[in-house]
N, C-alpha and C. Protein backbone atom coordinates (compact mmCIF):
# COMPACT_ATOMS: atom_id res chain seq x y z
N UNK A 1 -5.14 -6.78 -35.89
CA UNK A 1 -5.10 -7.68 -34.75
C UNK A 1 -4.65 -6.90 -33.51
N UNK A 2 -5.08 -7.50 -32.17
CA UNK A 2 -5.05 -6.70 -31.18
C UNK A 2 -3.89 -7.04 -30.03
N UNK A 3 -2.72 -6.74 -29.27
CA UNK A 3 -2.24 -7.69 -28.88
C UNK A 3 -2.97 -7.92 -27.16
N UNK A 4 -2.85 -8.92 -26.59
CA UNK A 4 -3.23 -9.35 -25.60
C UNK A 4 -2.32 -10.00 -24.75
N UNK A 5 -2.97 -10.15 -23.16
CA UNK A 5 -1.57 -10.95 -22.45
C UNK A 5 -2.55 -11.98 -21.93
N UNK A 6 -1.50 -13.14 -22.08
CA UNK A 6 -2.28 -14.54 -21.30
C UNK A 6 -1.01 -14.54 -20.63
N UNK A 7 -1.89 -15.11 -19.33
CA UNK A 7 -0.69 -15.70 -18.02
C UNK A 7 -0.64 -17.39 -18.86
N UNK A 8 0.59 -17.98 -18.60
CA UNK A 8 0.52 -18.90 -19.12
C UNK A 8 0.85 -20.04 -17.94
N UNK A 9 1.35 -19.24 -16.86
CA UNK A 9 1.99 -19.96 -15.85
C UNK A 9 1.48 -19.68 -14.61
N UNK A 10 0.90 -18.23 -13.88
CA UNK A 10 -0.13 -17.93 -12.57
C UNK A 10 -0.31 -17.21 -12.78
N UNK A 11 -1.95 -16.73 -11.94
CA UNK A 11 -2.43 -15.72 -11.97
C UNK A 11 -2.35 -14.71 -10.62
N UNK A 12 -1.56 -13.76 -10.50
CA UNK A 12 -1.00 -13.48 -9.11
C UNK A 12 -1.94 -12.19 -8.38
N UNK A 13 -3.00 -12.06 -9.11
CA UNK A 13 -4.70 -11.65 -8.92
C UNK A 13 -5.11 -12.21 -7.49
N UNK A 14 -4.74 -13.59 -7.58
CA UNK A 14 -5.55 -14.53 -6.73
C UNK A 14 -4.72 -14.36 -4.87
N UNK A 15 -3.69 -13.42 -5.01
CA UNK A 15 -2.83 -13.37 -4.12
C UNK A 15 -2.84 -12.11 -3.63
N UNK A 16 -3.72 -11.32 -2.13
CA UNK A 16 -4.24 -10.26 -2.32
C UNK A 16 -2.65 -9.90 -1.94
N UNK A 17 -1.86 -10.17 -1.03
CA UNK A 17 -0.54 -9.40 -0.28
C UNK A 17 0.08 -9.18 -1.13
N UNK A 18 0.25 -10.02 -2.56
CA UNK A 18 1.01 -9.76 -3.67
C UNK A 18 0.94 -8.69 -4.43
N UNK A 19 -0.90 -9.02 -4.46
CA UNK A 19 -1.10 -7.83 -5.53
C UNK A 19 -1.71 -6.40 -4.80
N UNK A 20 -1.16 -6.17 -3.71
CA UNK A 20 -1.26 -5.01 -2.99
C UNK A 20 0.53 -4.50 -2.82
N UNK A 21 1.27 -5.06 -2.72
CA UNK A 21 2.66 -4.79 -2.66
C UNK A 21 3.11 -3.93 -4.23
N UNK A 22 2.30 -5.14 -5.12
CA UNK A 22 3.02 -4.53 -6.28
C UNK A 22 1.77 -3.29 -6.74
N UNK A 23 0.53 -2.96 -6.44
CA UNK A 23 -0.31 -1.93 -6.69
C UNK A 23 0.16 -0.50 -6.10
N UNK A 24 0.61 -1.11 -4.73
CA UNK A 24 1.12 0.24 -3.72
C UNK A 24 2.46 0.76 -4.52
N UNK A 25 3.35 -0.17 -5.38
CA UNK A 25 4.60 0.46 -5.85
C UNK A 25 4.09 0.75 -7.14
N UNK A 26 3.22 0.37 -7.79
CA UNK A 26 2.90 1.69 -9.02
C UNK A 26 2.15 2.57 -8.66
N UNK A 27 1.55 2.51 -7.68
CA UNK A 27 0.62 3.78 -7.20
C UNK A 27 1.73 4.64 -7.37
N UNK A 28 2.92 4.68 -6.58
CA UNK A 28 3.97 5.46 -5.91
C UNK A 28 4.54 5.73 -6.83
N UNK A 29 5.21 4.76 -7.77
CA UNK A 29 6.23 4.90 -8.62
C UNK A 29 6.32 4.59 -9.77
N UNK A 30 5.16 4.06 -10.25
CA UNK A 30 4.69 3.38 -11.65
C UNK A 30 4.69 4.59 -12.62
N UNK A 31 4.56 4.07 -14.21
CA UNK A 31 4.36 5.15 -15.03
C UNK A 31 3.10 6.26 -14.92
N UNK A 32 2.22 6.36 -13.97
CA UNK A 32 1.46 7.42 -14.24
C UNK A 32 1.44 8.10 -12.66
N UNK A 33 2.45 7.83 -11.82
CA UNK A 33 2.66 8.42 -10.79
C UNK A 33 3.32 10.08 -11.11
N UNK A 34 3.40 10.58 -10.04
CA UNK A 34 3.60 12.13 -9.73
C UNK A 34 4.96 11.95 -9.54
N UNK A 35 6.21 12.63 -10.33
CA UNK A 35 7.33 11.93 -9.27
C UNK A 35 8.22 13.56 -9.13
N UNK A 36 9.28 13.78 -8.83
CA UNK A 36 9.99 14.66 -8.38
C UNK A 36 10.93 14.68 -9.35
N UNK A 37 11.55 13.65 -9.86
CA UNK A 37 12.58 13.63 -11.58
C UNK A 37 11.41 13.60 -12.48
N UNK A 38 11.98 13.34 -13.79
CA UNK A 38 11.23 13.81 -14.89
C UNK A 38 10.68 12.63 -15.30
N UNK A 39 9.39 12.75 -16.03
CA UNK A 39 8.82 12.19 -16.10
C UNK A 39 9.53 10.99 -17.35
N UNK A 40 9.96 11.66 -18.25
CA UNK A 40 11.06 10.99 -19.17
C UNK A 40 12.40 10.05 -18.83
N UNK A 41 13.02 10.59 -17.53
CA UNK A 41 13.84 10.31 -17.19
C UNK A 41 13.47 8.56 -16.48
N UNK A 42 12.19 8.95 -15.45
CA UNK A 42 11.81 7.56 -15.04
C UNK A 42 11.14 6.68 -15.92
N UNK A 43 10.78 7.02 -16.98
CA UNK A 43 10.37 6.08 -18.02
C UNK A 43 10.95 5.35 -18.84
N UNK A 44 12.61 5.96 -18.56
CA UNK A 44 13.61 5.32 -19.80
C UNK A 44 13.84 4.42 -19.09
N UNK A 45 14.29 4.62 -17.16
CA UNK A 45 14.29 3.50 -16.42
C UNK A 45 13.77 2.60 -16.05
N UNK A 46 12.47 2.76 -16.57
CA UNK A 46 11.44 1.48 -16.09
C UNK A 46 11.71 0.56 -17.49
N UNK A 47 12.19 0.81 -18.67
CA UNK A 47 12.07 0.85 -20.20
C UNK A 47 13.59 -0.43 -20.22
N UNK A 48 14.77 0.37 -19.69
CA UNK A 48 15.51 -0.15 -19.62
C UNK A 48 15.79 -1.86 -18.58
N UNK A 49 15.11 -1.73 -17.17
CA UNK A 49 14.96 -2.73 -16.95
C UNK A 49 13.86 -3.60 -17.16
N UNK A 50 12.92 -3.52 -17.85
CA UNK A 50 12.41 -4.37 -18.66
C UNK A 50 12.92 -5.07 -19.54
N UNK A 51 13.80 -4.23 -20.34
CA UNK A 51 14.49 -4.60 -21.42
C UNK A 51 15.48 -5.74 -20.61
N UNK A 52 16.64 -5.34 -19.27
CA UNK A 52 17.68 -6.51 -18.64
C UNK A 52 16.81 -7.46 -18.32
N UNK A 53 15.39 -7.34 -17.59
CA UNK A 53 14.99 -8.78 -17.18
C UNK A 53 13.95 -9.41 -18.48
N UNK A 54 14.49 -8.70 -19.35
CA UNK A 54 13.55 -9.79 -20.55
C UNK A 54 12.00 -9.98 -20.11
N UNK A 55 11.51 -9.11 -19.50
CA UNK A 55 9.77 -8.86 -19.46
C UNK A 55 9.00 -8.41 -20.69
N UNK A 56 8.46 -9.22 -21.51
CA UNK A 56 8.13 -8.65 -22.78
C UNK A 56 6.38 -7.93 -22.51
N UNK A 57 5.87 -8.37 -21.55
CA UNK A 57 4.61 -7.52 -21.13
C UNK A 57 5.31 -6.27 -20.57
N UNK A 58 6.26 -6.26 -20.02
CA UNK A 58 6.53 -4.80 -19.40
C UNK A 58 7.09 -3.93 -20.44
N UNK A 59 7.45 -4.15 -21.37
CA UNK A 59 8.33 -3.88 -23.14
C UNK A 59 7.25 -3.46 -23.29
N UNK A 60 6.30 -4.10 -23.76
CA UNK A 60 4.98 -3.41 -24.59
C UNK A 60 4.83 -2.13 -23.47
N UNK A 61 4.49 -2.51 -22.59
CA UNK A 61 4.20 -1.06 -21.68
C UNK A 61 4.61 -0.22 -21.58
N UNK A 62 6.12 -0.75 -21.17
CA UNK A 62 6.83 0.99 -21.27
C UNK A 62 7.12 1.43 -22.32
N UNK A 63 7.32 0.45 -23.71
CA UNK A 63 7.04 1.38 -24.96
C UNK A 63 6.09 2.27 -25.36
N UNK A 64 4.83 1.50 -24.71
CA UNK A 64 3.93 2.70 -24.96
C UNK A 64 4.04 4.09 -23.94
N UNK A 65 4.56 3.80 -22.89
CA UNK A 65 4.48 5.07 -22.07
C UNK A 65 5.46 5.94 -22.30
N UNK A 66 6.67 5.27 -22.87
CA UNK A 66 7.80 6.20 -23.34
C UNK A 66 7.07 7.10 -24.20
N UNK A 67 6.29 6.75 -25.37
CA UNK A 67 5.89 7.62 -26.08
C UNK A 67 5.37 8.81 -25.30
N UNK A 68 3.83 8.18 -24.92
CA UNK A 68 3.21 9.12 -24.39
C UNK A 68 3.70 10.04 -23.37
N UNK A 69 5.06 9.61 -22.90
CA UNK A 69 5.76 10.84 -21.91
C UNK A 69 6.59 11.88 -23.20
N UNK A 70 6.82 11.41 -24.19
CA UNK A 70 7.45 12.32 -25.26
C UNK A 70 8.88 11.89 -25.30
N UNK A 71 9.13 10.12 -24.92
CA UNK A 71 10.46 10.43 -25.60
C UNK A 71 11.30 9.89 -26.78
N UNK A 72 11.80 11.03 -27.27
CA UNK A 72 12.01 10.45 -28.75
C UNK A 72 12.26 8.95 -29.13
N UNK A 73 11.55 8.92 -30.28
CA UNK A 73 12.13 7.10 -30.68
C UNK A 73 13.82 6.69 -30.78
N UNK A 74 14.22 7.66 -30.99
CA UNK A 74 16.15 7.52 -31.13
C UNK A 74 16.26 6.98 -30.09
N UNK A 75 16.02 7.37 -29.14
CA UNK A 75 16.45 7.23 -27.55
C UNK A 75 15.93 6.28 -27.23
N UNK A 76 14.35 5.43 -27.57
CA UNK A 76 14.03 4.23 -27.66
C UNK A 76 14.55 2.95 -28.00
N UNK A 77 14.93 3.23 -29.11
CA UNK A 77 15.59 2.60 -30.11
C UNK A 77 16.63 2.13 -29.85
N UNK A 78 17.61 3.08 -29.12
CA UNK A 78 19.13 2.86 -28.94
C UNK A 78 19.31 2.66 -27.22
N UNK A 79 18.33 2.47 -26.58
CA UNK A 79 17.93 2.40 -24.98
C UNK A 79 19.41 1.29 -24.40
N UNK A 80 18.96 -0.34 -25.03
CA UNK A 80 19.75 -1.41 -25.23
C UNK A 80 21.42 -0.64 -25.11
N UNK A 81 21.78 0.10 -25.46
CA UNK A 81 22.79 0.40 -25.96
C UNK A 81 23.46 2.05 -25.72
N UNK A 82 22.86 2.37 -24.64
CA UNK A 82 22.37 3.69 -24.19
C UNK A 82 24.00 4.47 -24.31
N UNK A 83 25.06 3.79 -23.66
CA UNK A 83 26.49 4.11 -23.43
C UNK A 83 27.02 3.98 -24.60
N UNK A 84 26.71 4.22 -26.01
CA UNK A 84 27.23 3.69 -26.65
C UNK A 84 27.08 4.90 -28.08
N UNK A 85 25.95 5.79 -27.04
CA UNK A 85 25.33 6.88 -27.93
C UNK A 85 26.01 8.18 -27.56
N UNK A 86 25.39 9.32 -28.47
CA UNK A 86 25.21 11.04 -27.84
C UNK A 86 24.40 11.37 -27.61
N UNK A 87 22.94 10.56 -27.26
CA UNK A 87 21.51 10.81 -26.83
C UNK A 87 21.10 11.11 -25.98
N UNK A 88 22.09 10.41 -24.65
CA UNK A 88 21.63 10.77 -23.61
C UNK A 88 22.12 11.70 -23.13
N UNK A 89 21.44 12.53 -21.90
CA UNK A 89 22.20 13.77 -21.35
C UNK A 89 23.14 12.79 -19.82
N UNK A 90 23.90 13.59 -19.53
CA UNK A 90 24.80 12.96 -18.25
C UNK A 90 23.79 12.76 -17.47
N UNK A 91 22.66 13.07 -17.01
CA UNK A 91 21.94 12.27 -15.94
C UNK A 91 20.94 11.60 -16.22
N UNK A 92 20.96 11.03 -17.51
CA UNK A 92 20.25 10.21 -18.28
C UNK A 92 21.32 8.95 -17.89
N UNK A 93 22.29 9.14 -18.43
CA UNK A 93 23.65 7.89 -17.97
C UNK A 93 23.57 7.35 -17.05
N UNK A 94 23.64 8.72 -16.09
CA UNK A 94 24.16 8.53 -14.72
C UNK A 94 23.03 7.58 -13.91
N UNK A 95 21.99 7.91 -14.48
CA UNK A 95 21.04 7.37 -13.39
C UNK A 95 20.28 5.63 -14.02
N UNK A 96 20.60 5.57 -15.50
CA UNK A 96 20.60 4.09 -16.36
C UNK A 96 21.79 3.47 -15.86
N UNK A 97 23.15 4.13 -15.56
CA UNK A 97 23.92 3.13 -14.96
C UNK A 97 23.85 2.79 -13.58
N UNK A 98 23.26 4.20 -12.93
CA UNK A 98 22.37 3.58 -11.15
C UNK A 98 21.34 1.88 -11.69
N UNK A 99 20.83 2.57 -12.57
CA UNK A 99 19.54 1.60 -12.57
C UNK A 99 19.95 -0.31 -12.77
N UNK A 100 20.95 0.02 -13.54
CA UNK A 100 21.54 -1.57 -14.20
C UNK A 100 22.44 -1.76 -13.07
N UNK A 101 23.03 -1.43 -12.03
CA UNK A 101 23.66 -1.72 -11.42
C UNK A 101 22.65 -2.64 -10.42
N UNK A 102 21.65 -1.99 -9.81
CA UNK A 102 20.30 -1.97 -8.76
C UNK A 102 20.37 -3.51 -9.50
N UNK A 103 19.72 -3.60 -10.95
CA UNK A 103 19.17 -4.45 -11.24
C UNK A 103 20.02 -5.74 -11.07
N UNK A 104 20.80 -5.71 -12.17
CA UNK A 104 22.05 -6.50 -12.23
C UNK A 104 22.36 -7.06 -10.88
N UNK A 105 21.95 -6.74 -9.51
CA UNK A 105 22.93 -6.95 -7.64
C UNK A 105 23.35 -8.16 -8.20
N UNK A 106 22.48 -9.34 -8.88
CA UNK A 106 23.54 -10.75 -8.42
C UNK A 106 24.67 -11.03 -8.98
N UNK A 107 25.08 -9.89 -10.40
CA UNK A 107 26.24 -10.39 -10.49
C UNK A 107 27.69 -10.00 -9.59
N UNK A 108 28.36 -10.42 -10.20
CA UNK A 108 29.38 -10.89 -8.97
C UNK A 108 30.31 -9.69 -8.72
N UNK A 109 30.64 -8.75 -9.40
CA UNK A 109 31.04 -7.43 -9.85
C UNK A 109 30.81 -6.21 -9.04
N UNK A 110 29.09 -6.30 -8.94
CA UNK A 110 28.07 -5.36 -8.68
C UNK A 110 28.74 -4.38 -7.44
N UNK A 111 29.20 -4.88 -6.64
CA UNK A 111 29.30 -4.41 -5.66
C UNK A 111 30.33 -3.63 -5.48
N UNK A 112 31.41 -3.29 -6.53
CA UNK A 112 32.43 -2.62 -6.66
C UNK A 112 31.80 -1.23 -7.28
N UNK A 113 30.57 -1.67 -8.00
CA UNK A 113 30.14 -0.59 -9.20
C UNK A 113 29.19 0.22 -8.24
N UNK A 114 28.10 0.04 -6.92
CA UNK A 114 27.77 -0.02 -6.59
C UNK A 114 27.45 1.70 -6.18
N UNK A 115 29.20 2.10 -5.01
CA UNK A 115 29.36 2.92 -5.02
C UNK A 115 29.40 4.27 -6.24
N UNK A 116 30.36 3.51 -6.55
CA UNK A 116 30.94 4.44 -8.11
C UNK A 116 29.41 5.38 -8.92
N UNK A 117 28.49 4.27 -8.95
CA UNK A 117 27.37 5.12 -9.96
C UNK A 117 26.40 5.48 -8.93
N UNK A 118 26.66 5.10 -7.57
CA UNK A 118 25.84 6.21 -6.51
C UNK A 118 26.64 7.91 -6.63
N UNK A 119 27.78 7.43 -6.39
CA UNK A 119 28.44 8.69 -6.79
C UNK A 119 28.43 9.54 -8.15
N UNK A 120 28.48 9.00 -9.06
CA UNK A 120 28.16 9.48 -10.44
C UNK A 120 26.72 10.07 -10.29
N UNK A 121 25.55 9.60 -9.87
CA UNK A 121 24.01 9.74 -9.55
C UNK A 121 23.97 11.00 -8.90
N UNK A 122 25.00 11.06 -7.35
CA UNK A 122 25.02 12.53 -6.73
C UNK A 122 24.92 13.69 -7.52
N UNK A 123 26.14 13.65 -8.07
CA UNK A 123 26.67 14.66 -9.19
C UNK A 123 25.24 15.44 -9.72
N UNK A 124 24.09 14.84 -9.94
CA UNK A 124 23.36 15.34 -10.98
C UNK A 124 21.83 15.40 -10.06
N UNK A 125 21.89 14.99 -8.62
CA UNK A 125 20.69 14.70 -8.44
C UNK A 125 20.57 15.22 -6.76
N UNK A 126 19.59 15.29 -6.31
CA UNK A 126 19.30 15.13 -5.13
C UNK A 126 19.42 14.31 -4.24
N UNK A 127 19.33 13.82 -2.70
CA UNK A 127 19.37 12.63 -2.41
C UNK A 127 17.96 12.44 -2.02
N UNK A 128 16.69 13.27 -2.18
CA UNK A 128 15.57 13.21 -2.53
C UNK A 128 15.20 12.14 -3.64
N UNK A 129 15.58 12.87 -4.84
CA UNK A 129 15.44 11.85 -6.09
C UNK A 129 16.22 11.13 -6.38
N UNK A 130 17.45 10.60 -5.25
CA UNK A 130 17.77 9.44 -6.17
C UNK A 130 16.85 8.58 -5.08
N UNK A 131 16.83 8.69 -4.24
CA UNK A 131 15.57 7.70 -3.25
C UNK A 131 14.37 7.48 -4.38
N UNK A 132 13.93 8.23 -4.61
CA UNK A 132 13.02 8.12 -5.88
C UNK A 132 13.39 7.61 -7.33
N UNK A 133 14.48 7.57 -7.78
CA UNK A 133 15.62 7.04 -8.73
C UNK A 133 15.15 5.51 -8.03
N UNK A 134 15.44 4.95 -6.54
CA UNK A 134 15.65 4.07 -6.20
C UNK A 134 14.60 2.90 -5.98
N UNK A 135 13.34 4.08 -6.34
CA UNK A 135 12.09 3.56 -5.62
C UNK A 135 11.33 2.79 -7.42
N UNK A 136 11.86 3.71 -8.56
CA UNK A 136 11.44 3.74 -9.23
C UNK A 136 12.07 1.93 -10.05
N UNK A 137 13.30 1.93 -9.71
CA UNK A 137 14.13 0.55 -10.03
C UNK A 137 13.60 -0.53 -9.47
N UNK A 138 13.03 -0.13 -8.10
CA UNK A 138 12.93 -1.67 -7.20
C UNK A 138 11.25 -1.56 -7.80
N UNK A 139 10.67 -0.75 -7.77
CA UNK A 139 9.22 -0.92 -8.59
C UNK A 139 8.99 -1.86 -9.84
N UNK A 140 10.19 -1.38 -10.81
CA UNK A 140 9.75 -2.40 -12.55
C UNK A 140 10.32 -3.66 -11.84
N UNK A 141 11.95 -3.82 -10.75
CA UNK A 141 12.13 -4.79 -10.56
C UNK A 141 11.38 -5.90 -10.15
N UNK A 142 10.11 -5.68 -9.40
CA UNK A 142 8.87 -6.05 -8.71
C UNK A 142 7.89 -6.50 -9.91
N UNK A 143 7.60 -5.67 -10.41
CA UNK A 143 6.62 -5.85 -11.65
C UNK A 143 7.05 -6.97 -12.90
N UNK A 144 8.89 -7.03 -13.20
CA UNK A 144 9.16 -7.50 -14.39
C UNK A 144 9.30 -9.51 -13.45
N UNK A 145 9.66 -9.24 -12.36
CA UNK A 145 9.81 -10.81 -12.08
C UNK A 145 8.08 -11.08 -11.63
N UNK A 146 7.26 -9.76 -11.53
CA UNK A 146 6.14 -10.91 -11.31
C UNK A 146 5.52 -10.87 -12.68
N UNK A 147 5.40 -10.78 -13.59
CA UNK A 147 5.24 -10.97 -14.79
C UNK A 147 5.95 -11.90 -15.53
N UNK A 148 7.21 -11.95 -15.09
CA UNK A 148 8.12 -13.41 -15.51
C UNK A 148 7.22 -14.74 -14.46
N UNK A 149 7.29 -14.39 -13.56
CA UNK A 149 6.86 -15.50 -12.72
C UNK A 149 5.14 -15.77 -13.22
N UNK A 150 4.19 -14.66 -14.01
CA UNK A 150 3.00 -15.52 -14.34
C UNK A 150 2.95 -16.00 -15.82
N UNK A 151 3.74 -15.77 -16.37
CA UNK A 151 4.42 -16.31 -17.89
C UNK A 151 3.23 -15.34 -18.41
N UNK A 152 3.72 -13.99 -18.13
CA UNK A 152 2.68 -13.03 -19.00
C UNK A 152 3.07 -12.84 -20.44
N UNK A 153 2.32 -13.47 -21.46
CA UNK A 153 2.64 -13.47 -22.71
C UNK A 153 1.88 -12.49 -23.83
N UNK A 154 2.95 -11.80 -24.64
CA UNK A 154 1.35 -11.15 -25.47
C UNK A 154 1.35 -12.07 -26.57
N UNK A 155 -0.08 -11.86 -27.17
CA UNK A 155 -0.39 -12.74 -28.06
C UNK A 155 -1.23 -12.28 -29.05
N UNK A 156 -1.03 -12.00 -30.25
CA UNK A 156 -1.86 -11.67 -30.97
C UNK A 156 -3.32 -12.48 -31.45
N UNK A 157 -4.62 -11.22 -30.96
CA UNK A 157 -5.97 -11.86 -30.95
C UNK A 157 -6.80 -11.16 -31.97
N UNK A 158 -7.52 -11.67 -32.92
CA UNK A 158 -8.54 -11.17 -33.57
C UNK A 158 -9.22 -10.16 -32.78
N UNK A 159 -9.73 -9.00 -33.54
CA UNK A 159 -10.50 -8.11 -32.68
C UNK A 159 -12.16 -8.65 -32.48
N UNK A 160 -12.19 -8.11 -31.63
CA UNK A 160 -14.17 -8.83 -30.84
C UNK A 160 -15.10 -8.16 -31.49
């Protein structure tokens, strides 16, 4: 069986400003863009906030692209739970705890943490790539609520 996505709720196709906003940010920053960090590195981040906003079309995706960028299933596997491992390298951390912070803004906290893992982010990065770190967060962030917002579901379909 094959899996498939039905919108269950809109089709955001029908909305050209929409679907030029969110085309122009995977052009730029999506999984098969050119980027300046590693190609692994931005894939765990697109991986991981999929995973906080509960996008299960964006799950299937970046699971598959994690692969195909080469990164190990351990590190897949234990993504959820990333701080909790010896998997990641320090700017693997550094830049998943940039990322959950970005994501996370509404909670009430955020803004104390804000600084702290911009600073942790320096340590290891450019201020080139964390702009790109930054570009790469507000991108899945874009993608996982408009995919929440068209109730993109997968669904398993007989093959044709």
């Amino acid at each position: 069986m094959e899996t498939r996505i039905q919108n269950v709720r809109l089709n955001a196709t029908s909305n050209e400003q929409l679907m030029a906003l969110a085309d122009a940010g995977a052009a730029a920053f999506g999984h098969t863009a050119t980027l300046q960090v590693e190609r692994a590195l931005a894939q765990l981040l697109r991986l991981r906030v999929a995973q906080i906003n509960n996008c299960s079309y964006c799950l299937l995706v970046h699971h598959a692209a994690a692969r195909t960028a080469g990164i190990p299933p351990s590190k897949v596997e234990t993504l959820t739970a990333w701080w909790e491992t010896h998997l990641f390298t320090e700017e693997e951390r550094a830049a998943l705890a940039y990322a959950e912070v970005l994501t996370r803004a509404a909670d009430a906290t955020v803004n104390d943490r804000v600084q702290e893992a911009h600073d942790r982010l320096a340590v290891h990065f450019t201020e080139d790539e964390i702009l790109e770190i930054v570009a790469v967060v507000i991108n899945m962030n874009i993608w996982t609520r408009l995919k929440l917002a068209e109730g993109a579901m997968p669904t398993m379909a007989p093959p044709v």
